[in-house]
N, C-alpha and C. Protein backbone atom coordinates (compact mmCIF):
# COMPACT_ATOMS: atom_id res chain seq x y z
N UNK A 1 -49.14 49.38 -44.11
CA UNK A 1 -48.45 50.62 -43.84
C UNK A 1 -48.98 51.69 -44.78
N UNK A 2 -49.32 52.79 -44.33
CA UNK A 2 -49.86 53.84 -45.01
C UNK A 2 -48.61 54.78 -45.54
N UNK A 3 -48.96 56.14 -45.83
CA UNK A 3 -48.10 57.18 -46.24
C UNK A 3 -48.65 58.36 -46.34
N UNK A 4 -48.31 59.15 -45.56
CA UNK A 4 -48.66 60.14 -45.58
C UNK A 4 -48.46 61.03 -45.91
N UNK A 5 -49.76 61.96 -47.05
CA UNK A 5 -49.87 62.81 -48.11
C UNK A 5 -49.88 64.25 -47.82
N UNK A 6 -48.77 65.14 -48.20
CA UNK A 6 -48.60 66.12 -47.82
C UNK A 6 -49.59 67.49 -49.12
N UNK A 7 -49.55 68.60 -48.93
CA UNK A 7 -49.44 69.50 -50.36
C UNK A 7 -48.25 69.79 -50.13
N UNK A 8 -47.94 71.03 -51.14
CA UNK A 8 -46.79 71.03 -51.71
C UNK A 8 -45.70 71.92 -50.17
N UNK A 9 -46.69 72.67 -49.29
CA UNK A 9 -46.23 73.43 -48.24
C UNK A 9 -46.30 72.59 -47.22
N UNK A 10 -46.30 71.62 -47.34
CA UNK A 10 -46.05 70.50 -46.30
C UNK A 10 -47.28 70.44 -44.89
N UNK A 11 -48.25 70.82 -45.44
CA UNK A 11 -49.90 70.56 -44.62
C UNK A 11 -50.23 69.26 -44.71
N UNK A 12 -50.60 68.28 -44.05
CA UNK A 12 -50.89 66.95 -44.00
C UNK A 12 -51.83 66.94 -45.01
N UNK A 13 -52.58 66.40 -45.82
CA UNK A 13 -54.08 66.35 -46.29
C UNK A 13 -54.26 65.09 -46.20
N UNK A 14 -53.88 63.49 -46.61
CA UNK A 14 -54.59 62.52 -46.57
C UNK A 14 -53.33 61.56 -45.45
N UNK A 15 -53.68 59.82 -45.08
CA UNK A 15 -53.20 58.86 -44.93
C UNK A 15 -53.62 57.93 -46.58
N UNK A 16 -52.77 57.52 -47.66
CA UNK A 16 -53.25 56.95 -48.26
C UNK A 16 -52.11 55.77 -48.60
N UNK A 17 -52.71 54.42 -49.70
CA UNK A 17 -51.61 53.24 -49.26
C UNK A 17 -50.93 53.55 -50.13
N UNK A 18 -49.69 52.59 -49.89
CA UNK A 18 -48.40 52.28 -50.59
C UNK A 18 -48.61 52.56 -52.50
N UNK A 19 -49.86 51.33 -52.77
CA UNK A 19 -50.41 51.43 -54.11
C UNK A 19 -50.50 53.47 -54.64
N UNK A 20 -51.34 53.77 -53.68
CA UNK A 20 -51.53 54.98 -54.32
C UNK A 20 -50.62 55.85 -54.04
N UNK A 21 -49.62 55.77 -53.24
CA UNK A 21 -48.40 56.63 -53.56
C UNK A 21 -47.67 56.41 -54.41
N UNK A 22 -47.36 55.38 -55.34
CA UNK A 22 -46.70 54.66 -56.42
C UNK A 22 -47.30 55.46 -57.52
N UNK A 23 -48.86 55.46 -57.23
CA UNK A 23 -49.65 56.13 -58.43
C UNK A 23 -49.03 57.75 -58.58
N UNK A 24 -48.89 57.92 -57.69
CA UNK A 24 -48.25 59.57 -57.95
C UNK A 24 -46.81 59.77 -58.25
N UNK A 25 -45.88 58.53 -57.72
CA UNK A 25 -44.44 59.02 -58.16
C UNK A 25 -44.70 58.28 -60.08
N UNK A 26 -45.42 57.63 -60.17
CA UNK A 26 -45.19 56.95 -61.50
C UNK A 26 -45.69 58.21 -62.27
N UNK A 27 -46.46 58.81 -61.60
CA UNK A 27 -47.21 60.10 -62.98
C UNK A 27 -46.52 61.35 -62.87
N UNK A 28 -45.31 61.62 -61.40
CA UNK A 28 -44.19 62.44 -61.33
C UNK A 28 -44.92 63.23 -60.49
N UNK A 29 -45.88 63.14 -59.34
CA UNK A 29 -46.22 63.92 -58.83
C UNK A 29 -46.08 64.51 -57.72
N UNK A 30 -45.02 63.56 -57.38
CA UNK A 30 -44.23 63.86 -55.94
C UNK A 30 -43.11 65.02 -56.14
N UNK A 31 -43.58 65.92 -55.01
CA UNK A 31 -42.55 67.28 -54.95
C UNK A 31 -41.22 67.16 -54.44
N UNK A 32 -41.65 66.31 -53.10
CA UNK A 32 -40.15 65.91 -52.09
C UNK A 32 -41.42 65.03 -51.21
N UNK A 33 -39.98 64.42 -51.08
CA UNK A 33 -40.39 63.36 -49.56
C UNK A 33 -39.42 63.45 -48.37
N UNK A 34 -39.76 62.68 -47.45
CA UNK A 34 -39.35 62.25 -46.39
C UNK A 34 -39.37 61.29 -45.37
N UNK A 35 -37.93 60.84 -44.60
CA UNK A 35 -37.28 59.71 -44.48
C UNK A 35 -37.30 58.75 -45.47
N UNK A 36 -37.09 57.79 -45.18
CA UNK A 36 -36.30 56.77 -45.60
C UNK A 36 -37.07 55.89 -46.41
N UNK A 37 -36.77 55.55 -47.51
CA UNK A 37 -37.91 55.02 -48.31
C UNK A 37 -38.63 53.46 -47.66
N UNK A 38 -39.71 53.00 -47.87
CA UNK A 38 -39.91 52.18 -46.33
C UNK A 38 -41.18 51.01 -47.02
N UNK A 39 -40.88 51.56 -48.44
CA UNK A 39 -41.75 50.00 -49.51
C UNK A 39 -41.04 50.04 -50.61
N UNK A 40 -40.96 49.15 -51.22
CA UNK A 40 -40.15 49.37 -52.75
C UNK A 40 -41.31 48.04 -53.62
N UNK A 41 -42.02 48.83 -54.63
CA UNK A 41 -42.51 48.20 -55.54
C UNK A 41 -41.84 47.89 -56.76
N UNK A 42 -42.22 46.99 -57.09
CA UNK A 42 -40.98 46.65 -58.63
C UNK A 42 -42.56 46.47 -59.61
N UNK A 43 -41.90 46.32 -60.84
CA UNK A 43 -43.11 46.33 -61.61
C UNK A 43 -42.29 45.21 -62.98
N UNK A 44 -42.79 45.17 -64.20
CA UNK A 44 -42.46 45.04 -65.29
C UNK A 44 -40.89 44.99 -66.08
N UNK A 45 -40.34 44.34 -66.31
CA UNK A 45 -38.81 44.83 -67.65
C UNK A 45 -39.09 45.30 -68.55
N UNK A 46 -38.31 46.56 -68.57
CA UNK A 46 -38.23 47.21 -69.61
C UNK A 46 -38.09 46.70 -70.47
N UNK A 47 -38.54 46.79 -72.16
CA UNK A 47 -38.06 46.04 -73.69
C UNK A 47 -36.76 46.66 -73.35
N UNK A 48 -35.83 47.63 -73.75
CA UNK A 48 -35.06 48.50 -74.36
C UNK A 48 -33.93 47.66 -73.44
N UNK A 49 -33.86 48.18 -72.38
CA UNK A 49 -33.13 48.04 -70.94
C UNK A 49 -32.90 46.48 -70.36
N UNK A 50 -34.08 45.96 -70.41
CA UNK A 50 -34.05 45.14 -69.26
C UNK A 50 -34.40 44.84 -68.10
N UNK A 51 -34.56 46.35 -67.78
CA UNK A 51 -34.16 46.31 -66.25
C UNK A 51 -35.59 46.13 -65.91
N UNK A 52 -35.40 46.06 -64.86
CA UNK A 52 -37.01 46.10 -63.89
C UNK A 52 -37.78 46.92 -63.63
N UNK A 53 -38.34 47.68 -63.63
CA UNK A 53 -38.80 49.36 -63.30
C UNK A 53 -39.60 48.73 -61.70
N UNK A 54 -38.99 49.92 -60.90
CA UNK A 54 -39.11 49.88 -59.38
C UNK A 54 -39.21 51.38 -58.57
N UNK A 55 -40.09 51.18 -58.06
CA UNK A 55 -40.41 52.51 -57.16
C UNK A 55 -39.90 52.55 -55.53
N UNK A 56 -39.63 53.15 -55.07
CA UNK A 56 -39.28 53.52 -53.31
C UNK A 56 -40.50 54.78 -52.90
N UNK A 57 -40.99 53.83 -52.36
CA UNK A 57 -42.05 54.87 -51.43
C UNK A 57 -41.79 55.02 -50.29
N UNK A 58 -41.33 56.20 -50.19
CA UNK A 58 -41.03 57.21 -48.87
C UNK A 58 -42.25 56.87 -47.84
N UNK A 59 -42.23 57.45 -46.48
CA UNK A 59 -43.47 57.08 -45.58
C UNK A 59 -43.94 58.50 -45.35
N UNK A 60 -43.28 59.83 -46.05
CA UNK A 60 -44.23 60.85 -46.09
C UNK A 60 -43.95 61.55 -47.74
N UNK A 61 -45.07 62.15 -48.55
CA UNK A 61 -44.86 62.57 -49.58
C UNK A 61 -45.66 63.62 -49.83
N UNK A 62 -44.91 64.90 -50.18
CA UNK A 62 -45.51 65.97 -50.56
C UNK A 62 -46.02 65.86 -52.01
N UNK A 63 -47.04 66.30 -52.52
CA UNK A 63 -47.76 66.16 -53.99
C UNK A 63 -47.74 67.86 -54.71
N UNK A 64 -46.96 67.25 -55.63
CA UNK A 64 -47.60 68.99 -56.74
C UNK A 64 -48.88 69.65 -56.97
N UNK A 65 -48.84 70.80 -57.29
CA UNK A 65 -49.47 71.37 -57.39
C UNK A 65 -50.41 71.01 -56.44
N UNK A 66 -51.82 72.04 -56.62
CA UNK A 66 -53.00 71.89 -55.61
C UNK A 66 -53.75 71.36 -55.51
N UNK A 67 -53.57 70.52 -54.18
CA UNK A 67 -54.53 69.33 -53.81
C UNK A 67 -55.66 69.55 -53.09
N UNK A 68 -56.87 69.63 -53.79
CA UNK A 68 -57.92 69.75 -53.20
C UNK A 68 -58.66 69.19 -51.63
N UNK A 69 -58.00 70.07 -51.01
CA UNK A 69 -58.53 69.45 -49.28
C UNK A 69 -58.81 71.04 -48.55
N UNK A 70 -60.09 71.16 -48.00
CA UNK A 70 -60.58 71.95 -46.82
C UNK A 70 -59.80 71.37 -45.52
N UNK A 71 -59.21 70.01 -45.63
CA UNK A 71 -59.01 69.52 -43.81
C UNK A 71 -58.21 71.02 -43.17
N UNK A 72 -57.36 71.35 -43.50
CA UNK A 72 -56.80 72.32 -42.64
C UNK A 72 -57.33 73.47 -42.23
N UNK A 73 -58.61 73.76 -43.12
CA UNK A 73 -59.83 75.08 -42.59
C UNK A 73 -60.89 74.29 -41.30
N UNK A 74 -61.54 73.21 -41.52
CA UNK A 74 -62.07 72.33 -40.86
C UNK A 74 -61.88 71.32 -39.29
N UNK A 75 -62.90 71.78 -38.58
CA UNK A 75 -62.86 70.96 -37.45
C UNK A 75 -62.53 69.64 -37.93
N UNK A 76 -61.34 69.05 -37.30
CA UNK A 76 -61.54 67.70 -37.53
C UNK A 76 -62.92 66.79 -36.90
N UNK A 77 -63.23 65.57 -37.54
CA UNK A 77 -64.38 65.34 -37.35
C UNK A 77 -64.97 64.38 -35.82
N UNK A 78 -65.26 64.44 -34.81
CA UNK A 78 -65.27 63.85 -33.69
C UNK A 78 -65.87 62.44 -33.46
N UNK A 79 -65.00 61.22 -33.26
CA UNK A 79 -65.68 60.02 -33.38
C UNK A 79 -64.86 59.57 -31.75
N UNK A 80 -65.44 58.54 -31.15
CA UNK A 80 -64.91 58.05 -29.95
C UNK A 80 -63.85 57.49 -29.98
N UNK A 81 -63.53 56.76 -30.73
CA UNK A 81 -61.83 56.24 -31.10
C UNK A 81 -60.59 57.77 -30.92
N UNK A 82 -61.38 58.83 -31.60
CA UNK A 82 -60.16 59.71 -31.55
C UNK A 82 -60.08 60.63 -30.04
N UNK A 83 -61.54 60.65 -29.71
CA UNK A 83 -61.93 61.22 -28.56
C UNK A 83 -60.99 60.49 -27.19
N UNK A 84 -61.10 59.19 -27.40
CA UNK A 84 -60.45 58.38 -26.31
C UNK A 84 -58.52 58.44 -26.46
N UNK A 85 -58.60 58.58 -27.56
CA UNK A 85 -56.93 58.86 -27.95
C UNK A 85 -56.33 60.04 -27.39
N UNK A 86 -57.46 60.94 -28.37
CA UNK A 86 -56.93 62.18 -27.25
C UNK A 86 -56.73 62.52 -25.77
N UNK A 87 -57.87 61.51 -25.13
CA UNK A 87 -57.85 61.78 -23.91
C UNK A 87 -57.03 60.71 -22.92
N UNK A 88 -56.23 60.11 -23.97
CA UNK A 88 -55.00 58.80 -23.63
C UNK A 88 -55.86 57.64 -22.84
N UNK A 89 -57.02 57.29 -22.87
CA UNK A 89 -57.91 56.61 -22.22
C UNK A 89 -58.46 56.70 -20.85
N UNK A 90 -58.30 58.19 -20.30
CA UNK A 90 -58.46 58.38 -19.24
C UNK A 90 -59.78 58.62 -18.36
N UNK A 91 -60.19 58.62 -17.49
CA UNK A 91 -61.57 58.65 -17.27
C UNK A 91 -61.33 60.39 -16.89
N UNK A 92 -62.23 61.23 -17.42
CA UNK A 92 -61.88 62.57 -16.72
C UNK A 92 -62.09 63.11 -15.46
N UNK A 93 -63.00 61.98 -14.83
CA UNK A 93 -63.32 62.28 -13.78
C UNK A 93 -62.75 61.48 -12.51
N UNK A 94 -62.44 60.27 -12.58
CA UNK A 94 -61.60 59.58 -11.56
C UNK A 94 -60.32 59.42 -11.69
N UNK A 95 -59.83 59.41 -13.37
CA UNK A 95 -58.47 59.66 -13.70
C UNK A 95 -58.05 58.09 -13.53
N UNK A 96 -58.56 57.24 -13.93
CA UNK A 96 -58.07 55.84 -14.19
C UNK A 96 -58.33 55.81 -15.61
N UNK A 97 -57.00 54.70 -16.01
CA UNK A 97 -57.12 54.60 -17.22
C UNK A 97 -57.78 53.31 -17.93
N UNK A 98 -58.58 53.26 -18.74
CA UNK A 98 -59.59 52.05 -19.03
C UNK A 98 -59.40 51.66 -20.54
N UNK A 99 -59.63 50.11 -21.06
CA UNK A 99 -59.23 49.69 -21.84
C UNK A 99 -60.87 50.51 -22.95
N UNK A 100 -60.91 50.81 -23.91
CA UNK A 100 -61.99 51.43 -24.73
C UNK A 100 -63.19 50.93 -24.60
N UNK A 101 -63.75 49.72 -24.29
CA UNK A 101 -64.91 49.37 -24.30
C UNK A 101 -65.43 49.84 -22.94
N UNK A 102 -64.23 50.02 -21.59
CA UNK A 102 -65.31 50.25 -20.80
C UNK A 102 -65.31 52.10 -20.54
N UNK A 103 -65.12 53.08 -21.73
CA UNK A 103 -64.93 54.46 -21.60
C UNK A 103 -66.55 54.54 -22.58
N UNK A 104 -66.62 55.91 -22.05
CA UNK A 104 -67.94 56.41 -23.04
C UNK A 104 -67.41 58.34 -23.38
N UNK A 105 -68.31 58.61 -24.18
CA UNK A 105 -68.19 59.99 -24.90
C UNK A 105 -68.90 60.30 -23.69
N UNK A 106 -68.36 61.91 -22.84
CA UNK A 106 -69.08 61.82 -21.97
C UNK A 106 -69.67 63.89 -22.33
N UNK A 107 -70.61 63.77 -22.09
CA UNK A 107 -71.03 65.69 -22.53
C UNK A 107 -71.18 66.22 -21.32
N UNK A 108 -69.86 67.19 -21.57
CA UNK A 108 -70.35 68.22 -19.71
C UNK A 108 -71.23 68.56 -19.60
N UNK A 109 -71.93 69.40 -20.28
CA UNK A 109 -73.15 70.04 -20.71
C UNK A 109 -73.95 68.96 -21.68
N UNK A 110 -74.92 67.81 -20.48
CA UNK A 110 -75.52 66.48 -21.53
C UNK A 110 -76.57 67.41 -22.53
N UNK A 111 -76.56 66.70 -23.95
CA UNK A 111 -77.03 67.42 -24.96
C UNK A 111 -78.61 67.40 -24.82
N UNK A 112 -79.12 66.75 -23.74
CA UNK A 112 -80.89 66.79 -23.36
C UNK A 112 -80.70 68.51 -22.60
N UNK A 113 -79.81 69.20 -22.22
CA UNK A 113 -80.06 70.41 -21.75
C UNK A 113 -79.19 71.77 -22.88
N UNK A 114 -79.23 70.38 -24.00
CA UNK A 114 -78.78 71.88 -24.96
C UNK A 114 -77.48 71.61 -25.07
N UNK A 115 -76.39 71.00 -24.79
CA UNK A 115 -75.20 70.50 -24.76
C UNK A 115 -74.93 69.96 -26.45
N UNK A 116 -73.46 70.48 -26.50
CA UNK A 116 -73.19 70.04 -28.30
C UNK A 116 -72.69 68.87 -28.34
N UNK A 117 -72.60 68.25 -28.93
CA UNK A 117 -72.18 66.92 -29.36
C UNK A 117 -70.26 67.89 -30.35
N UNK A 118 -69.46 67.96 -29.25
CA UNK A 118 -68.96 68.87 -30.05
C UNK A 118 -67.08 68.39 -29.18
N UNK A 119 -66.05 68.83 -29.86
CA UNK A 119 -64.81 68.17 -29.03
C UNK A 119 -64.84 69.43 -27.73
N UNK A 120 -65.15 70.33 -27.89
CA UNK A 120 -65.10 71.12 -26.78
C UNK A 120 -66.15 70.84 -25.54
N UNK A 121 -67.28 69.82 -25.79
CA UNK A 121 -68.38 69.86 -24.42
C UNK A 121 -68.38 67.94 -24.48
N UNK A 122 -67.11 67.42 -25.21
CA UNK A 122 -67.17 66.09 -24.90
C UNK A 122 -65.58 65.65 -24.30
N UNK A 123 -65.92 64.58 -23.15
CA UNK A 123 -64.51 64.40 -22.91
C UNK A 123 -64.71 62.57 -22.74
N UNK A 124 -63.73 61.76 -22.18
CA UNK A 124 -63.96 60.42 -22.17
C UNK A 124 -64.15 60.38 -20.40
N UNK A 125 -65.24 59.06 -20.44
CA UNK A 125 -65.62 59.05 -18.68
C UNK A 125 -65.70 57.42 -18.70
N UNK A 126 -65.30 56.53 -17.84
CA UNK A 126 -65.63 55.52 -17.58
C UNK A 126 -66.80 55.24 -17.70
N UNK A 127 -67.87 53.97 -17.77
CA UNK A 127 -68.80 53.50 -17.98
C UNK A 127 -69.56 54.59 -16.25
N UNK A 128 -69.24 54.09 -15.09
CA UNK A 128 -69.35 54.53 -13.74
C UNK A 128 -69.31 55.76 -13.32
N UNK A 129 -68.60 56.06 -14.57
CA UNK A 129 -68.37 58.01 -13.52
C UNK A 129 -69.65 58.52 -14.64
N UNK A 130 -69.71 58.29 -16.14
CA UNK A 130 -70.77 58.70 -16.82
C UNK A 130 -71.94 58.65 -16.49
N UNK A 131 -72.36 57.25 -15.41
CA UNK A 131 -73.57 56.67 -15.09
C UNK A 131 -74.07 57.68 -13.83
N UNK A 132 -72.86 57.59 -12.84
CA UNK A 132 -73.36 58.79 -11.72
C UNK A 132 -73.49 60.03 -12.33
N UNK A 133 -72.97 60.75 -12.82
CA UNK A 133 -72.99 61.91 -13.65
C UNK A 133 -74.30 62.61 -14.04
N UNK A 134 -74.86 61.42 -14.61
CA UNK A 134 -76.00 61.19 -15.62
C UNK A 134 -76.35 62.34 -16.46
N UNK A 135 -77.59 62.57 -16.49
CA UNK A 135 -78.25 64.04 -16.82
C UNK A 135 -77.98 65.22 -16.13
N UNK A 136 -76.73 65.56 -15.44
CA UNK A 136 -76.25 66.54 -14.66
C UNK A 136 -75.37 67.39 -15.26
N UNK A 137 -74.85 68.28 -14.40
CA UNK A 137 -73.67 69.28 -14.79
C UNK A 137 -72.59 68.62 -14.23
N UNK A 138 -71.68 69.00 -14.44
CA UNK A 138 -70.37 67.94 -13.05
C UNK A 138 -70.33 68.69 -11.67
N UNK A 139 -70.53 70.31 -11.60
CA UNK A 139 -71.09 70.59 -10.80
C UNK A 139 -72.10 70.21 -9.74
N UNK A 140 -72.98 70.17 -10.73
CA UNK A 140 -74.15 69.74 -10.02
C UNK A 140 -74.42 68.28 -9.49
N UNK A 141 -73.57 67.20 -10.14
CA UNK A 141 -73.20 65.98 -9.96
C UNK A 141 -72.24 65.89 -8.69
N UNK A 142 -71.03 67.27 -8.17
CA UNK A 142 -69.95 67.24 -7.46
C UNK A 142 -68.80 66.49 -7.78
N UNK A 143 -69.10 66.74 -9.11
CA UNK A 143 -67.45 65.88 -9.69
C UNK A 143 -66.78 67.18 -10.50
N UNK A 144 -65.68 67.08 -10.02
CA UNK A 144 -64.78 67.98 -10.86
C UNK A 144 -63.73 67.05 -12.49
N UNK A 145 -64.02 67.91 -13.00
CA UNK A 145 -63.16 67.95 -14.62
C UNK A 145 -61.33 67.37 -14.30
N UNK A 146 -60.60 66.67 -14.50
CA UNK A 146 -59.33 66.47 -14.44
C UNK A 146 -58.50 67.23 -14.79
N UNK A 147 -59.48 67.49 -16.52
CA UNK A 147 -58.60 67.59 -17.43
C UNK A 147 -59.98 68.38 -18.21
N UNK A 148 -58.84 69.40 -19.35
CA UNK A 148 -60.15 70.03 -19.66
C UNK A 148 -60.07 69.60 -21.67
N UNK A 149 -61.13 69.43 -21.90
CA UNK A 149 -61.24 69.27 -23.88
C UNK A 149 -60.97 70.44 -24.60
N UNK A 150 -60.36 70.05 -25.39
CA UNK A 150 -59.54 70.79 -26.32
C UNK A 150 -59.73 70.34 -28.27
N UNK A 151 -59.66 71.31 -28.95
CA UNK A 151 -60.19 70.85 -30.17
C UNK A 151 -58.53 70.49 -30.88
N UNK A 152 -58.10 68.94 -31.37
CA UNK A 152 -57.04 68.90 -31.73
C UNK A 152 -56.76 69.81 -33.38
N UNK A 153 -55.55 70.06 -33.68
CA UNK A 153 -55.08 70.62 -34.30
C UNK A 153 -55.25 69.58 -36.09
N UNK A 154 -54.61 69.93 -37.12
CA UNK A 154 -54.51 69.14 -37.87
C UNK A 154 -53.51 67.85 -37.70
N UNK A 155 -52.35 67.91 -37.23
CA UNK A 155 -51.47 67.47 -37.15
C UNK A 155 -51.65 66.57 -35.94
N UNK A 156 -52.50 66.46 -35.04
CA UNK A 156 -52.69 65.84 -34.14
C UNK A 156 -54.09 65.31 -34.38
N UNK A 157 -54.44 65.40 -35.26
CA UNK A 157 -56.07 64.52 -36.30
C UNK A 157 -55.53 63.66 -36.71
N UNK A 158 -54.15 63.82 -37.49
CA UNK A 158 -53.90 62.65 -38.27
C UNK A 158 -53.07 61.61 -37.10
N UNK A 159 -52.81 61.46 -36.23
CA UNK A 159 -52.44 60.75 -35.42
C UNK A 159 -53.24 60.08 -34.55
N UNK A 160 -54.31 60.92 -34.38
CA UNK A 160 -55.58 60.48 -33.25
C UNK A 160 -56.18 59.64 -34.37
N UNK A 161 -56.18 59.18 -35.96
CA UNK A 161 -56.83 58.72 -36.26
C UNK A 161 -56.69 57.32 -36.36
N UNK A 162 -55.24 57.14 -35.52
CA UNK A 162 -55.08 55.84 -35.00
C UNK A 162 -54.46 54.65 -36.42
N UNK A 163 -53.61 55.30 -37.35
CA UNK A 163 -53.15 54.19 -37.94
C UNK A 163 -51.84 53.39 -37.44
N UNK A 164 -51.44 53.16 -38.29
CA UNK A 164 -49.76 52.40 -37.73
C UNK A 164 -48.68 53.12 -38.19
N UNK A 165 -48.60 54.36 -37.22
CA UNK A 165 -47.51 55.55 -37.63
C UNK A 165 -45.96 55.32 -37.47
N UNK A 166 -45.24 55.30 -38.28
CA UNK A 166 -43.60 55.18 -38.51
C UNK A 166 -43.37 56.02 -37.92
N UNK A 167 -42.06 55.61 -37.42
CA UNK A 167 -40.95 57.44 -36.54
C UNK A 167 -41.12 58.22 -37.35
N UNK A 168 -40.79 57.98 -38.86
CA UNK A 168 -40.75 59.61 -39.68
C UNK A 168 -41.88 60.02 -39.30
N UNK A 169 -42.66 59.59 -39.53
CA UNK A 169 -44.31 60.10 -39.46
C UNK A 169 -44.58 61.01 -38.36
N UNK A 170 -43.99 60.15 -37.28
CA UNK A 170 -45.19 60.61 -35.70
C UNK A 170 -44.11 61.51 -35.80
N UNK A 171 -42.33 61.96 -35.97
CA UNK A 171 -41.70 62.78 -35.76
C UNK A 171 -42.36 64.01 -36.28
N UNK A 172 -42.78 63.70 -37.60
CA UNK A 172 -43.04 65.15 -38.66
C UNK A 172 -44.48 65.74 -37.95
N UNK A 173 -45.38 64.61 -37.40
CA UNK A 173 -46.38 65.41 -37.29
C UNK A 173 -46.53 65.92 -35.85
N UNK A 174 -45.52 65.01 -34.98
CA UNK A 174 -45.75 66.19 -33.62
C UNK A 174 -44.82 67.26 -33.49
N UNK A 175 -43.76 67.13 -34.85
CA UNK A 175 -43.37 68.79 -34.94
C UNK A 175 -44.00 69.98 -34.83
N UNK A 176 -45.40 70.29 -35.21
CA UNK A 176 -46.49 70.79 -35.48
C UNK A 176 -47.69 70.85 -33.99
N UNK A 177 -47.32 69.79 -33.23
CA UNK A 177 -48.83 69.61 -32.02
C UNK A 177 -48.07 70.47 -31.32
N UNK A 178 -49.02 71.19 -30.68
CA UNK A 178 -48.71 72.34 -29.24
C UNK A 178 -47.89 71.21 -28.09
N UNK A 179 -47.16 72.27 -27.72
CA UNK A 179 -46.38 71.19 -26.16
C UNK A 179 -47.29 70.96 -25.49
N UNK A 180 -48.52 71.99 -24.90
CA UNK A 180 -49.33 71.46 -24.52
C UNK A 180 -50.63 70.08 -24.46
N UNK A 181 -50.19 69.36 -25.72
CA UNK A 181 -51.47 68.60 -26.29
C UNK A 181 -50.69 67.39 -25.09
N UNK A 182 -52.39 66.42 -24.83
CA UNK A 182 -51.59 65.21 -24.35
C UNK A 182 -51.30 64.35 -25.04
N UNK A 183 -50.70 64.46 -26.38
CA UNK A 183 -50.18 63.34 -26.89
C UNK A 183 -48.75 63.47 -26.84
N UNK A 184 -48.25 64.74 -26.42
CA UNK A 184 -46.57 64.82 -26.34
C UNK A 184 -46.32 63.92 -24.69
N UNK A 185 -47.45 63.63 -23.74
CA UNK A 185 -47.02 63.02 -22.38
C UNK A 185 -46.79 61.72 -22.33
């Protein structure tokens, strides 16, 4: 189970583990959190006390002061795992949905005619609809688009990046995704 690392204005910046969120409430660097605390590390007895010294790690945590991250100026970065997420595994062109091995990155504009390797000129296509397609336009192929690519947001990066997201989590961060995205369908 991860946790997810806020700054102090509540911008996502990392997914990092349990261990290293401990590392920040032990050095006091947590601003506020949210929901429900969802690991509890214990550590050592105190000489003085006795007691046990024990941490509750929340499953989202904002960090003090300024945390060095560009992600929120920055395209998130385009890999096929997130590409296929975003596109809920759909083929864009026949509109069946396929288990990941048999989808491919598919370029409207294929990058042998100048086409970007980019989230806006890539969408997901079955092995079959990519193959007829080929070196074409979809036009020029006579296949029409389903659905059109869209560059996800921050808040919908950290979800497409496919970990094992808690309710607090997926709540806080599709507070933030457009109604329009297809991950609210």
């Amino acid at each position: 189970m991860d946790v997810l690392q806020l700054d102090i204005s509540g911008r996502p910046q990392a997914w990092i583990t349990t261990k290293e969120a401990a590392v920040i409430y032990a050095s006091d660097g947590v601003a506020w959190t949210l929901g429900s605390p969802c690991h509890v590390m214990r550590g050592g007895l105190q000489r003085v006390s006795g007691l046990q010294s024990r941490i509750e790690v929340h499953p989202i945590i904002a960090v003090r002061g300024a945390v060095p991250s560009r992600a929120w100026r920055q395209m998130p970065a385009l890999s096929n795992h997130k590409l296929f997420a975003r596109d809920r595994h759909v083929c864009a062109y026949c509109g069946h949905s396929f288990h990941p091995d048999d989808l491919t990155r598919e370029h409207i504009i294929p990058t042998s005619r100048g086409g970007a390797d980019s989230w806006m000129n890539c969408i997901t296509a079955c092995r079959g609809c990519n193959g007829r397609k080929g070196n074409r336009l979809p036009e020029e192929a006579r296949m029409s688009l389903l659905y059109l690519p869209y560059v996800p947001n921050l808040h919908e990066d950290m979800i497409l990046r496919g970990r094992r997201i808690l309710v607090d989590q997926m709540e806080f961060l599709l507070a933030s995704v457009p109604r329009s995205s297809r991950l609210h369908a």
